[in-house]
C-alpha atoms as a PDB file:
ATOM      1  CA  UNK A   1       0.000   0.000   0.000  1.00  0.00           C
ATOM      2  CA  UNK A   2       0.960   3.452  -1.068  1.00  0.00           C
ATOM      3  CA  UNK A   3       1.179   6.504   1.242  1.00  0.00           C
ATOM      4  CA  UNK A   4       0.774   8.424  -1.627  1.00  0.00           C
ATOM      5  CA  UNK A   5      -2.533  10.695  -2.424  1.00  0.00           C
ATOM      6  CA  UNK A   6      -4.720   9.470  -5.209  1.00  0.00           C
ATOM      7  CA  UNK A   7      -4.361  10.675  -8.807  1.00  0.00           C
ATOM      8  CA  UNK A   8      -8.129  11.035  -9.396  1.00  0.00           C
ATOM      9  CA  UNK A   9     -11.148  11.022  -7.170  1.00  0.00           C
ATOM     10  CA  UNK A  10     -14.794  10.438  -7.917  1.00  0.00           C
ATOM     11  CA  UNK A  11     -17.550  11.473  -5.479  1.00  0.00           C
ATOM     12  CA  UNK A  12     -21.283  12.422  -5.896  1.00  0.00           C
ATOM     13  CA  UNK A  13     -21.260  14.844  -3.792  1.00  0.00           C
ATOM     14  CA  UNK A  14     -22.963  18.176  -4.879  1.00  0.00           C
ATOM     15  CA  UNK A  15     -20.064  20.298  -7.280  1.00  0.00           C
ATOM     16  CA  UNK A  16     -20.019  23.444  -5.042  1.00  0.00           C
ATOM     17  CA  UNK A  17     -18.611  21.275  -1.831  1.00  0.00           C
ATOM     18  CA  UNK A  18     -15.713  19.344  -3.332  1.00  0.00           C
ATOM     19  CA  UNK A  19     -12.422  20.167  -1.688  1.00  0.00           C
ATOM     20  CA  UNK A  20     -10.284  21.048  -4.723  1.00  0.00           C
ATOM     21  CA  UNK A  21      -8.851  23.730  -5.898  1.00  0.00           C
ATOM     22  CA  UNK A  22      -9.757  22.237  -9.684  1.00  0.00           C
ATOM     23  CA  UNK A  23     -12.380  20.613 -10.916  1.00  0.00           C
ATOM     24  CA  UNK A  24     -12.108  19.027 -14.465  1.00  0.00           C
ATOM     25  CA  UNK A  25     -14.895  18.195 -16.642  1.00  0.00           C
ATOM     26  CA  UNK A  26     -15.497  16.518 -20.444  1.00  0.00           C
ATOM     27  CA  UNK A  27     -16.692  18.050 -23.257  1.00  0.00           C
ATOM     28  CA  UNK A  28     -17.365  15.987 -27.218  1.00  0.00           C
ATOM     29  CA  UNK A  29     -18.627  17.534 -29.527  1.00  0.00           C
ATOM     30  CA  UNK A  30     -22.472  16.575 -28.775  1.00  0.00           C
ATOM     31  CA  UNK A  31     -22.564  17.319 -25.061  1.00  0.00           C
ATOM     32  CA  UNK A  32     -24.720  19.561 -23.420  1.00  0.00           C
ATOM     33  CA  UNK A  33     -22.217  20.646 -19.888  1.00  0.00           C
ATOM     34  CA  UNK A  34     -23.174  24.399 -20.870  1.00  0.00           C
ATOM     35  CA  UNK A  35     -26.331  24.863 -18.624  1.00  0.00           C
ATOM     36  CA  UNK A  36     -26.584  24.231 -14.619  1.00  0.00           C
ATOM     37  CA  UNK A  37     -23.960  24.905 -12.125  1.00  0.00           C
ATOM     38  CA  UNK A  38     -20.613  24.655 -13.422  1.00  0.00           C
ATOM     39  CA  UNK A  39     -22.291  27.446 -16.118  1.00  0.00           C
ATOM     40  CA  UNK A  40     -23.653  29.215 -12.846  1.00  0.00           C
ATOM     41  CA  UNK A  41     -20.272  28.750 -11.032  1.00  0.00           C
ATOM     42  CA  UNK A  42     -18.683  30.486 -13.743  1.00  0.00           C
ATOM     43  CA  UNK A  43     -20.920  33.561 -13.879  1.00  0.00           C
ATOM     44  CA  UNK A  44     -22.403  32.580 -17.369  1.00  0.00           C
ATOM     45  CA  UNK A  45     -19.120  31.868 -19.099  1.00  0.00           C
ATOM     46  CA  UNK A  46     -19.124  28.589 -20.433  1.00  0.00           C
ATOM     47  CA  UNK A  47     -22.255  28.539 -22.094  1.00  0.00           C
ATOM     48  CA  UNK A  48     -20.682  32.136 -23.769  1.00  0.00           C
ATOM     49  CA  UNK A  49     -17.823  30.074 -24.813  1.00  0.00           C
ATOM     50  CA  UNK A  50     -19.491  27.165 -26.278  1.00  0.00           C
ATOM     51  CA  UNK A  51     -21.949  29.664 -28.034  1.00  0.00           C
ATOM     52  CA  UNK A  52     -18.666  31.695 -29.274  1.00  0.00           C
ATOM     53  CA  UNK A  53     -17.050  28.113 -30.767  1.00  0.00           C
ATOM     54  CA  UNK A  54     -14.302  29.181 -28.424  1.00  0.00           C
ATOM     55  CA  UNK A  55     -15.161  26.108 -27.102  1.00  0.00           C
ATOM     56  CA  UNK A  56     -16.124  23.091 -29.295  1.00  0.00           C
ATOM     57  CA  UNK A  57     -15.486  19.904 -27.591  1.00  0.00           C
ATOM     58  CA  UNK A  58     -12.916  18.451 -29.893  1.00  0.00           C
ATOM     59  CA  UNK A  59     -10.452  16.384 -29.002  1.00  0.00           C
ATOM     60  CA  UNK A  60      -7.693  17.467 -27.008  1.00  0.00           C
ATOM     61  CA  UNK A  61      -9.277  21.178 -27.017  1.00  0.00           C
ATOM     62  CA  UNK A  62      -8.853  22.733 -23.387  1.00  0.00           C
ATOM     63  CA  UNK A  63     -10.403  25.817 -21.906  1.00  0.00           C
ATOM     64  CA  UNK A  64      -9.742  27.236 -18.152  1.00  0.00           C
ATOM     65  CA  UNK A  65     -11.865  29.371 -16.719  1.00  0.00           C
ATOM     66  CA  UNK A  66     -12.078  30.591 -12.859  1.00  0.00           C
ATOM     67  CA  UNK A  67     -15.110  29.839 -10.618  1.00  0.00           C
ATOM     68  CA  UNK A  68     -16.713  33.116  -9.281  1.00  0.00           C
ATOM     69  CA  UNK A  69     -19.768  31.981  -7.510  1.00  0.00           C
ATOM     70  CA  UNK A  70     -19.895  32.149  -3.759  1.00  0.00           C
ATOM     71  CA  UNK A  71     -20.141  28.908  -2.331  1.00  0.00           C
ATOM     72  CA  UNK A  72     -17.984  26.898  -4.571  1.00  0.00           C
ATOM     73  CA  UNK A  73     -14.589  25.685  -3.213  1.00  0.00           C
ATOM     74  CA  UNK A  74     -12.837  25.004  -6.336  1.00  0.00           C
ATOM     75  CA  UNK A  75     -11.669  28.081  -8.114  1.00  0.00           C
ATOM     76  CA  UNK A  76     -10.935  26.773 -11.109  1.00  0.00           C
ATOM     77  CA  UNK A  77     -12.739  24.772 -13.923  1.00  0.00           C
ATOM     78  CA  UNK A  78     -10.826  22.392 -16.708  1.00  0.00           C
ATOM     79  CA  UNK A  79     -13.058  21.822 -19.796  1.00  0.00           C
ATOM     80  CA  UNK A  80     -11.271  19.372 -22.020  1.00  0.00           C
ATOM     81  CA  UNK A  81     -12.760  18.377 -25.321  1.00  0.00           C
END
């Protein structure tokens, strides 16, 4: 056994309570991620970058954006296509 952290934790815990400083999240090409919280956590702007094409969901496409909603504990969000 390992004393070492794990790489990659899954939880279902609501997205506004998990202890990270980044969360990461998927995007292909036909996915809808643009409405609910992680667009509310991010003051409207990933749906404004998925309706600008900035953000398309193809493959290896990446997109950073910070997390300004109160409440959240993560300050960052990962969209990878």
């Amino acid at each position: 056994m390992s004393d070492h952290a794990p790489i990659l934790t899954l939880s279902d815990l609501p997205l506004a309570s998990l202890p990270f400083d980044v969360l990461v999240a998927l995007r292909g090409e036909d996915s809808e991620i643009v409405a609910g919280p992680l667009d509310e956590a991010t003051g409207g702007t990933l749906r404004a970058a998925v309706e600008s094409r900035e953000l398309r969901g193809k493959a290896f496409e990446s997109l950073w954006l910070p997390i300004i909603a109160s409440g959240w504990q993560a300050r960052r969000l990962l969209v990878i296509g």
